[in-house]
N, C-alpha and C. Protein backbone atom coordinates (compact mmCIF):
# COMPACT_ATOMS: atom_id res chain seq x y z
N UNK A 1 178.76 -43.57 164.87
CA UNK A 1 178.36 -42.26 165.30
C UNK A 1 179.05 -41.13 164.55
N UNK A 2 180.17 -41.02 164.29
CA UNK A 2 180.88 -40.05 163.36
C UNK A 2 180.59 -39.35 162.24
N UNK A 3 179.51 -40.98 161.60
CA UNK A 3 179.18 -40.98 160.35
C UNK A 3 177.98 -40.20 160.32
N UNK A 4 177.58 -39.76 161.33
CA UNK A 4 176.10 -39.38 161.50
C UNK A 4 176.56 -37.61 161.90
N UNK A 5 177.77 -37.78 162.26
CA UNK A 5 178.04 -35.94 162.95
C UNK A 5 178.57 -35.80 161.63
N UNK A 6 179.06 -36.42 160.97
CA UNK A 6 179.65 -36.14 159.87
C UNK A 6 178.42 -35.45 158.43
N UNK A 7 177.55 -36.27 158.13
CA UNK A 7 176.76 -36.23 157.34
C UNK A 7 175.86 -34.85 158.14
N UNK A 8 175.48 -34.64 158.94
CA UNK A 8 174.77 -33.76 159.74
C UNK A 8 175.60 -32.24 159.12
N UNK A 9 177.11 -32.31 159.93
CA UNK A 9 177.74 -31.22 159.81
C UNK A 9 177.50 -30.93 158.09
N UNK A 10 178.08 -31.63 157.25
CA UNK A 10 177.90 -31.44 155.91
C UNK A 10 176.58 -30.65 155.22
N UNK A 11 175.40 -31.57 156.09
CA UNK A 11 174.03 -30.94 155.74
C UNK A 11 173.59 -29.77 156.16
N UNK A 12 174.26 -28.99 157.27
CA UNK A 12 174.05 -27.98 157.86
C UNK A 12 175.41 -26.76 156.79
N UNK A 13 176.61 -27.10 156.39
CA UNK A 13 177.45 -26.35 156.06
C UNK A 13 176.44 -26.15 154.41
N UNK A 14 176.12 -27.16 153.71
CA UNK A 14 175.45 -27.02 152.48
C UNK A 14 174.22 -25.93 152.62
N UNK A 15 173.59 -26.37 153.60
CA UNK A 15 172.23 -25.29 153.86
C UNK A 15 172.45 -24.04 154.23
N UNK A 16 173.68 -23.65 154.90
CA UNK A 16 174.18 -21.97 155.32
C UNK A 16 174.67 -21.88 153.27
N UNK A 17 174.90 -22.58 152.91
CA UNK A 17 175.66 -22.00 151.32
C UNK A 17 174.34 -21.64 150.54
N UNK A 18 173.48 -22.53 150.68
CA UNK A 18 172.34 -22.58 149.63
C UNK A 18 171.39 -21.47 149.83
N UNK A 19 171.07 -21.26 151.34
CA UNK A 19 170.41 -20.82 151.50
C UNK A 19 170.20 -18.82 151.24
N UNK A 20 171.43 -18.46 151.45
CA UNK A 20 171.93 -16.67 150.99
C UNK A 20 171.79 -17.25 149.60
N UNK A 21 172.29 -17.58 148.15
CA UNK A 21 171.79 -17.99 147.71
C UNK A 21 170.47 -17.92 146.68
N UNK A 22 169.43 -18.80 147.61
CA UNK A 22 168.07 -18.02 147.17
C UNK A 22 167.35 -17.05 147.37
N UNK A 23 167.98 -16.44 148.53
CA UNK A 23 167.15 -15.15 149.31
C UNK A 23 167.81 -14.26 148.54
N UNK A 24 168.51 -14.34 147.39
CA UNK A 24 169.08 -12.85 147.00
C UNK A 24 168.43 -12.57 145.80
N UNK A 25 168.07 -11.27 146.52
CA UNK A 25 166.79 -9.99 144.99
C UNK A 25 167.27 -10.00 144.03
N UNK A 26 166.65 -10.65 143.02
CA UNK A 26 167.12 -10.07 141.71
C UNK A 26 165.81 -9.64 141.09
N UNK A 27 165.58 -8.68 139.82
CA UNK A 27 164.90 -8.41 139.18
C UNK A 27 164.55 -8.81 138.15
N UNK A 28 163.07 -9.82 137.98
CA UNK A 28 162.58 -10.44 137.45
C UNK A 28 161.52 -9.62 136.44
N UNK A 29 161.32 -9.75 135.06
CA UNK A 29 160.91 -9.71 134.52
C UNK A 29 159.32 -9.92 134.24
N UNK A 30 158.24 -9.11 134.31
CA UNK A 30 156.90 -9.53 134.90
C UNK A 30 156.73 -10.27 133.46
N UNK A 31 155.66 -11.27 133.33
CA UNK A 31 154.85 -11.98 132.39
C UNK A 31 154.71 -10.91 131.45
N UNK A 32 153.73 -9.79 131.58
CA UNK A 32 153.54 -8.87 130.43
C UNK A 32 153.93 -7.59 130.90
N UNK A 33 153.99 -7.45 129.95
CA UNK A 33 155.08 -5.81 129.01
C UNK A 33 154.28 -4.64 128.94
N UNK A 34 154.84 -4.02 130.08
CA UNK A 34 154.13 -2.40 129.78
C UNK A 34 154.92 -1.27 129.16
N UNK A 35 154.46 -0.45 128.39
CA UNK A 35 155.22 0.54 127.89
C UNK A 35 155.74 1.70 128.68
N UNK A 36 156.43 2.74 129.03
CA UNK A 36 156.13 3.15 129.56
C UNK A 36 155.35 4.43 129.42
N UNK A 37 155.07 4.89 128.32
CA UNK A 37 154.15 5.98 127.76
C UNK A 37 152.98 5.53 128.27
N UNK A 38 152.43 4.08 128.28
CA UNK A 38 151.05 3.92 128.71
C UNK A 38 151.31 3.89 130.41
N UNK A 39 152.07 3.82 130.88
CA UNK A 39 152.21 3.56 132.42
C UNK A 39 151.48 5.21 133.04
N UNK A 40 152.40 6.23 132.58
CA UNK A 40 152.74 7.51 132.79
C UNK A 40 151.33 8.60 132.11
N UNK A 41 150.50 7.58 131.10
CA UNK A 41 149.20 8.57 131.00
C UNK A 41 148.17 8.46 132.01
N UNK A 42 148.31 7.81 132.25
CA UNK A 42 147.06 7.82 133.73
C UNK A 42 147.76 8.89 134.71
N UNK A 43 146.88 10.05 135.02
CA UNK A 43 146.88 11.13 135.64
C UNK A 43 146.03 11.43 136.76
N UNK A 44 146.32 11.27 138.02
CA UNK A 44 145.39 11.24 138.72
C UNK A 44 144.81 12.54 139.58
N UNK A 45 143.65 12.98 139.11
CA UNK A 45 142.94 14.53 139.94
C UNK A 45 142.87 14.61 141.13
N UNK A 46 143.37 16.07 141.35
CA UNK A 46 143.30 16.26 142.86
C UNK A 46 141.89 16.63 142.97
N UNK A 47 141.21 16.19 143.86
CA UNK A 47 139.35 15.91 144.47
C UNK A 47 139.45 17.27 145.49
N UNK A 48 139.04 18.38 144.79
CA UNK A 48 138.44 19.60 146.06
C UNK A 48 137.74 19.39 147.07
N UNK A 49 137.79 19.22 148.53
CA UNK A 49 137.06 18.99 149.28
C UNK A 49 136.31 20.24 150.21
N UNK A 50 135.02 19.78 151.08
CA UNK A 50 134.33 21.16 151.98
C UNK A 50 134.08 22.35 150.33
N UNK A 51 133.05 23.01 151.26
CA UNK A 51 132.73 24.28 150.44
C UNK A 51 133.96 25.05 149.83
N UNK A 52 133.23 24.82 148.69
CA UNK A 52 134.98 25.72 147.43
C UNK A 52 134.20 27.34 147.36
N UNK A 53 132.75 27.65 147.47
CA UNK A 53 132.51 28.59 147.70
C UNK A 53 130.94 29.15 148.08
N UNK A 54 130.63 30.42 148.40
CA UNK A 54 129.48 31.05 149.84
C UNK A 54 128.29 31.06 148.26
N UNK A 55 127.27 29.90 148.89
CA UNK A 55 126.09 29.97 148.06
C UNK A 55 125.59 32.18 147.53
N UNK A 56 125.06 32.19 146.58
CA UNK A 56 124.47 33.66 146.12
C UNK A 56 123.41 33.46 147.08
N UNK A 57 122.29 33.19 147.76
CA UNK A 57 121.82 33.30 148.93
C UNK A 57 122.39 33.86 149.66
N UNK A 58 123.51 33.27 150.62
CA UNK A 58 124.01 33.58 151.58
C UNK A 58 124.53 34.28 151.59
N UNK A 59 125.28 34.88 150.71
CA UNK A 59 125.70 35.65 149.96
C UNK A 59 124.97 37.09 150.37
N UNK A 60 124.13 36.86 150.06
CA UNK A 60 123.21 38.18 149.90
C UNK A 60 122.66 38.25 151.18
N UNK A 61 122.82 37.46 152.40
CA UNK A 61 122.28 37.97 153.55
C UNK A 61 123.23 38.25 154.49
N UNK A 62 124.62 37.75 154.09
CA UNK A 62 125.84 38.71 154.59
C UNK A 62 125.89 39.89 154.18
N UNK A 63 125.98 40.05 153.00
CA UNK A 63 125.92 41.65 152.59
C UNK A 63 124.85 42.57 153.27
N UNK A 64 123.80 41.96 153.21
CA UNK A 64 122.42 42.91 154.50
C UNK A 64 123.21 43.26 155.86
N UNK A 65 123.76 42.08 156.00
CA UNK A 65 123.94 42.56 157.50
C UNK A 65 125.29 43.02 157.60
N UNK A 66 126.23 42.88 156.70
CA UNK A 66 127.17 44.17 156.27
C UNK A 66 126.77 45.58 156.02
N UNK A 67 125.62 45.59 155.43
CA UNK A 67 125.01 46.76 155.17
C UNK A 67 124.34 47.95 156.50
N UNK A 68 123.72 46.88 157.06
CA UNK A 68 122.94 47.51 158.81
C UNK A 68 124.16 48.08 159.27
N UNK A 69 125.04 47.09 159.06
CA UNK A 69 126.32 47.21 160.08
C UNK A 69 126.79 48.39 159.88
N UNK A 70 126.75 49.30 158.45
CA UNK A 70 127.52 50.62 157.98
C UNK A 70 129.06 50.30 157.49
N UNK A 71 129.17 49.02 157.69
CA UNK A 71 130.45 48.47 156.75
C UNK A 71 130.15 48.41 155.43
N UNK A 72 129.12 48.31 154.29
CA UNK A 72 129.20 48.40 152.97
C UNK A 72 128.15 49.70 152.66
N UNK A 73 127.62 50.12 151.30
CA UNK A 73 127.02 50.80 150.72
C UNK A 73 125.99 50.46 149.80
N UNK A 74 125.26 50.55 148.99
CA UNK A 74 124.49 49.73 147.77
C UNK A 74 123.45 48.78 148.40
N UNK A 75 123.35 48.43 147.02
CA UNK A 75 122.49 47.40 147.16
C UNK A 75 123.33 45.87 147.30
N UNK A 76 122.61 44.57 147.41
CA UNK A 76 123.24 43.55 147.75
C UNK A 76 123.23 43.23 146.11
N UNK A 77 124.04 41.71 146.07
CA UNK A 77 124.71 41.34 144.43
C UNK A 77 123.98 40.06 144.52
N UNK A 78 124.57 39.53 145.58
CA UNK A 78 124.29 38.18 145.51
C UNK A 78 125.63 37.18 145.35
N UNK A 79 127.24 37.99 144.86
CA UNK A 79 128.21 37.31 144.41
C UNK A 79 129.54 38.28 145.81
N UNK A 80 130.07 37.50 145.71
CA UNK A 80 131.49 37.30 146.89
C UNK A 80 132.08 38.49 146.22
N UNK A 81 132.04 39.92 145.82
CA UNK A 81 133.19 40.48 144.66
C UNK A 81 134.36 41.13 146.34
N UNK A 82 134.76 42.12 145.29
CA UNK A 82 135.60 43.20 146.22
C UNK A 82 135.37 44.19 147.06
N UNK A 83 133.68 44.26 146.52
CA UNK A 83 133.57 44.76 147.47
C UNK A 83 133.09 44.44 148.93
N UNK A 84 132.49 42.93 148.78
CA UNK A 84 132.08 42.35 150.33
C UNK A 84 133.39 42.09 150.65
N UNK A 85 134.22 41.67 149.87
CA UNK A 85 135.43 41.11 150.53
C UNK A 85 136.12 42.19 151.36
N UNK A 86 136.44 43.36 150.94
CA UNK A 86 136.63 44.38 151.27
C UNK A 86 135.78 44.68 152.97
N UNK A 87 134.54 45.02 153.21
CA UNK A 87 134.10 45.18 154.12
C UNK A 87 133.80 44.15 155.14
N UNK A 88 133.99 42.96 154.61
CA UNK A 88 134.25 41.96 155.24
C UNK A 88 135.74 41.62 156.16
N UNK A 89 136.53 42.04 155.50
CA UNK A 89 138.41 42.25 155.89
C UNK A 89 137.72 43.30 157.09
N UNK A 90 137.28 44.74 156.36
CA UNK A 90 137.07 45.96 157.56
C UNK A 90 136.25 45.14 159.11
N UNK A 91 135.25 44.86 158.68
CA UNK A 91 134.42 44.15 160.09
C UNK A 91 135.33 43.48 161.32
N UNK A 92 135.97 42.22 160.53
CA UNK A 92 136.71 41.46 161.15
C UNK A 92 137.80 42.70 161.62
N UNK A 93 138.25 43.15 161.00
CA UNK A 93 139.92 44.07 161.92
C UNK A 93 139.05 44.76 162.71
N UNK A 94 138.27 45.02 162.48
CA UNK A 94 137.28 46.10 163.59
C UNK A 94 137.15 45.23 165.03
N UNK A 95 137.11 44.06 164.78
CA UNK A 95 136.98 43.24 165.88
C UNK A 95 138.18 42.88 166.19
N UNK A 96 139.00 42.79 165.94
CA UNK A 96 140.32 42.22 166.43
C UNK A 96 140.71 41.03 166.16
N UNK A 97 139.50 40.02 164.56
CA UNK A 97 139.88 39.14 164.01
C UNK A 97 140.93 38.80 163.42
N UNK A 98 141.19 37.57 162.50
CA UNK A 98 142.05 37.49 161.46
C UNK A 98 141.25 38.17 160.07
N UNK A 99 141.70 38.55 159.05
CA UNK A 99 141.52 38.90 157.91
C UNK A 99 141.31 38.62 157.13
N UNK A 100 142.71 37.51 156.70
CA UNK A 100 143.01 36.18 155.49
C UNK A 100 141.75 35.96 155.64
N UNK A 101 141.24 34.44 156.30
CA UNK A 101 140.18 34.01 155.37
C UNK A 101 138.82 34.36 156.03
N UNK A 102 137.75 34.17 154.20
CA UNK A 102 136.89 35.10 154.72
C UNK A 102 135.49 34.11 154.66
N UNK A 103 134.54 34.28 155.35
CA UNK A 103 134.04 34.97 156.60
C UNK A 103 134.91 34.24 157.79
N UNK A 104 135.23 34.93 158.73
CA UNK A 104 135.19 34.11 159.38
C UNK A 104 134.24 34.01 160.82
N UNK A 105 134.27 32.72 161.51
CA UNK A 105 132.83 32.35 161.83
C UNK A 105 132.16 32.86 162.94
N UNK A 106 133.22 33.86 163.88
CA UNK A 106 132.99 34.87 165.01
C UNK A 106 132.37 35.93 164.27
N UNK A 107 132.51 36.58 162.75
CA UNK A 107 132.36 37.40 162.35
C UNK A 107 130.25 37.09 162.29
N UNK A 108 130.38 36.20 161.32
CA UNK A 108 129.09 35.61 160.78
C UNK A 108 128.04 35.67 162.28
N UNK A 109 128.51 34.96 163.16
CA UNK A 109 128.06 35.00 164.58
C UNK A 109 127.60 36.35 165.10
N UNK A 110 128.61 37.60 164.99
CA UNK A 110 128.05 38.92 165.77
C UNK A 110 127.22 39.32 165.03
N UNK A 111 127.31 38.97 163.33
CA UNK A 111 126.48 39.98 162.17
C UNK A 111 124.85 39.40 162.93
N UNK A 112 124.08 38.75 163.82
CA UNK A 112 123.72 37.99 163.88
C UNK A 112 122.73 36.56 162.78
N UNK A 113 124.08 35.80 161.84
CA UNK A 113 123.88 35.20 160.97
C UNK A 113 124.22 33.76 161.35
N UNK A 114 124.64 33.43 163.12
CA UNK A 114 125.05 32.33 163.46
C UNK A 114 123.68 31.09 163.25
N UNK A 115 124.24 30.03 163.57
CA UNK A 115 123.37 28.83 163.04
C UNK A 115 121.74 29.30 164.23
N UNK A 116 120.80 28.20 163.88
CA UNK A 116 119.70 28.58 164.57
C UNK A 116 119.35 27.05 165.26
N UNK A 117 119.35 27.50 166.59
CA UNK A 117 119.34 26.41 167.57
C UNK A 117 117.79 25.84 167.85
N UNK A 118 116.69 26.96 167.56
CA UNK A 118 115.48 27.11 167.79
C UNK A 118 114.77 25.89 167.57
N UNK A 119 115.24 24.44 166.73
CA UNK A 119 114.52 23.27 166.14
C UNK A 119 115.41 22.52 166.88
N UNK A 120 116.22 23.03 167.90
CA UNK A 120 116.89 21.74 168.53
C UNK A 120 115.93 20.70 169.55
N UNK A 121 116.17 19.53 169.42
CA UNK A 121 115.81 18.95 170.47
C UNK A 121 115.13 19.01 171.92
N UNK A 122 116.49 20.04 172.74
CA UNK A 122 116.13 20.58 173.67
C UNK A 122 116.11 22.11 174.04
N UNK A 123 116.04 22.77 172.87
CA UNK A 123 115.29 23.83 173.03
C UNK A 123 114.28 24.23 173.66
N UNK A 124 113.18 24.00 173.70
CA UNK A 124 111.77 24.00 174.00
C UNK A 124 112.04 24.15 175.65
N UNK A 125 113.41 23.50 175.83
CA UNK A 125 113.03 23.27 177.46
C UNK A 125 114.64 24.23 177.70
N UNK A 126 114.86 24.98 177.46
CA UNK A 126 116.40 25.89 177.53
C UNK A 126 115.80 27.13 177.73
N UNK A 127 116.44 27.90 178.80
CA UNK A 127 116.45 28.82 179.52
C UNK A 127 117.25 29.83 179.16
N UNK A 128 117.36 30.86 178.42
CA UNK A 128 118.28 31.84 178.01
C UNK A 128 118.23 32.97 179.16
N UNK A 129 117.46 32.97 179.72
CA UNK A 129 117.32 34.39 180.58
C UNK A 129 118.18 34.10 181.79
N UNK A 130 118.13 35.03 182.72
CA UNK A 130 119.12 35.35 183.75
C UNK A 130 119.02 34.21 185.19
N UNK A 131 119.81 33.87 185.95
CA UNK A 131 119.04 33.46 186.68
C UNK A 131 118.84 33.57 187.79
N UNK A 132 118.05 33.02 188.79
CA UNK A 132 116.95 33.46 189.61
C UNK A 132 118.17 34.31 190.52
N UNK A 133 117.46 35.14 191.76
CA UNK A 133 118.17 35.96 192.84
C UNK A 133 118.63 35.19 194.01
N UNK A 134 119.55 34.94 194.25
CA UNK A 134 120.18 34.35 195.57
C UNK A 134 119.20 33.94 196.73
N UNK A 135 118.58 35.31 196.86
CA UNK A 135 117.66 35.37 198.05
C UNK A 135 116.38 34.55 197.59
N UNK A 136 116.23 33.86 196.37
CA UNK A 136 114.80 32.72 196.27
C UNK A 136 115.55 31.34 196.35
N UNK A 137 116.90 30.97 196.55
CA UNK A 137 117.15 29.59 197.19
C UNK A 137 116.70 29.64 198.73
N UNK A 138 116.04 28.15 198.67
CA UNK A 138 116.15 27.86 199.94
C UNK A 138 117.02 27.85 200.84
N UNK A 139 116.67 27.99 202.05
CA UNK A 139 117.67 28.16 202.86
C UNK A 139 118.54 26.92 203.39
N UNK A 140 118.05 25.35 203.29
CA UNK A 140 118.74 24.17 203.19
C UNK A 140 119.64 24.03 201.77
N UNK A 141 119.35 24.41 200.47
CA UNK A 141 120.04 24.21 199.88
C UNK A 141 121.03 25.45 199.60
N UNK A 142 120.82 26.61 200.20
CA UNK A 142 121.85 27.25 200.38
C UNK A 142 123.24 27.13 201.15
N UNK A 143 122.73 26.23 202.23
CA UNK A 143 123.61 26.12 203.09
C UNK A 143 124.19 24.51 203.35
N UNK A 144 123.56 23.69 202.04
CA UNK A 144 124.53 22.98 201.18
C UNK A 144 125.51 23.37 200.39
N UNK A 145 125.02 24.20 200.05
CA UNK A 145 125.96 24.79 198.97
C UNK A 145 127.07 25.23 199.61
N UNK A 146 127.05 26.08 200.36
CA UNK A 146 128.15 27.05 201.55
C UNK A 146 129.22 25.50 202.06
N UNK A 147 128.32 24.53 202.43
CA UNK A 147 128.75 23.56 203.33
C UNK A 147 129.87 22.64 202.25
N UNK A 148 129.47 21.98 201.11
CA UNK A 148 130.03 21.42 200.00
C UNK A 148 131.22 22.16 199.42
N UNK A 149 131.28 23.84 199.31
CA UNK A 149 132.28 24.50 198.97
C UNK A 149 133.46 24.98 200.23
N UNK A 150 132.99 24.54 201.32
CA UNK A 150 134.12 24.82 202.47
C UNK A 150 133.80 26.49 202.37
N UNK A 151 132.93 26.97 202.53
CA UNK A 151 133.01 28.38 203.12
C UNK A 151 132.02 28.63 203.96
N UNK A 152 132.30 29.16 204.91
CA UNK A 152 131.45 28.96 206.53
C UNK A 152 131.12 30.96 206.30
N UNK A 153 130.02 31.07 207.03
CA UNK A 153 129.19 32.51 206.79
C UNK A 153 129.15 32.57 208.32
């Protein structure tokens, strides 16, 4: 039996030695050889993303309605210069917007240039107007209503 704790212990003291050993990093040499001039020419582009800038269309139907507005003068360009930018800055501070960037989309919205809902889906069946007078609910579902909100009349 000795011979067996013996040989054991041995095989276990060899394997704590061997084993740190092989686990230690060294820096190996890859198969092939890069230079490093060729490593360092590959340059990689930064990719602009979203609109980099306001189509000449659109362009030109902000300026109209800059124009109604009595914020610009002239005729329209068709191009973003200093001077939409300009009355564009004025509009927004007039409102109590930010300035920096331009349009921004409360602005576009009051000029009335906001998106057009009119081809939506459920348009056709959307109700913009006011609605009805108190006194045309029924009188059961009025007094669900009263009853569901805890306020007694």
């Amino acid at each position: 039996m000795p011979s067996i704790r013996a040989s054991l212990a041995l095989l276990l003291m060899a394997a704590a030695v061997i084993c740190p050993a092989l686990a230690s990093r060294t820096h190996r040499k890859s198969s092939t050889t890069h230079t490093r001039s060729a490593h360092h020419a590959v340059k990689k582009t930064h990719r602009l993303h979203g609109q980099q800038a306001i189509d000449a269309e659109r362009v030109t139907i902000i300026q109209q309605a800059l124009i109604r507005e009595h914020y610009m003068t002239g005729d329209t360009t068709g191009q973003w210069d200093a001077t939409t930018t300009a009355a564009m800055k004025k509009y927004q501070s007039d409102q109590g917007w930010q300035t920096k960037l331009m349009p921004d989309s409360r602005a576009i919205k009051k000029l009335g240039l906001g998106p057009d809902y009119s081809g939506a889906i459920n348009a056709k069946d959307a109700s913009f107007s006011s609605p009805k007078p108190a006194a045309t609910i029924p009188a059961e579902q009025s007094a669900g209503f009263a009853a569901a909100s805890g306020i007694s009349r």
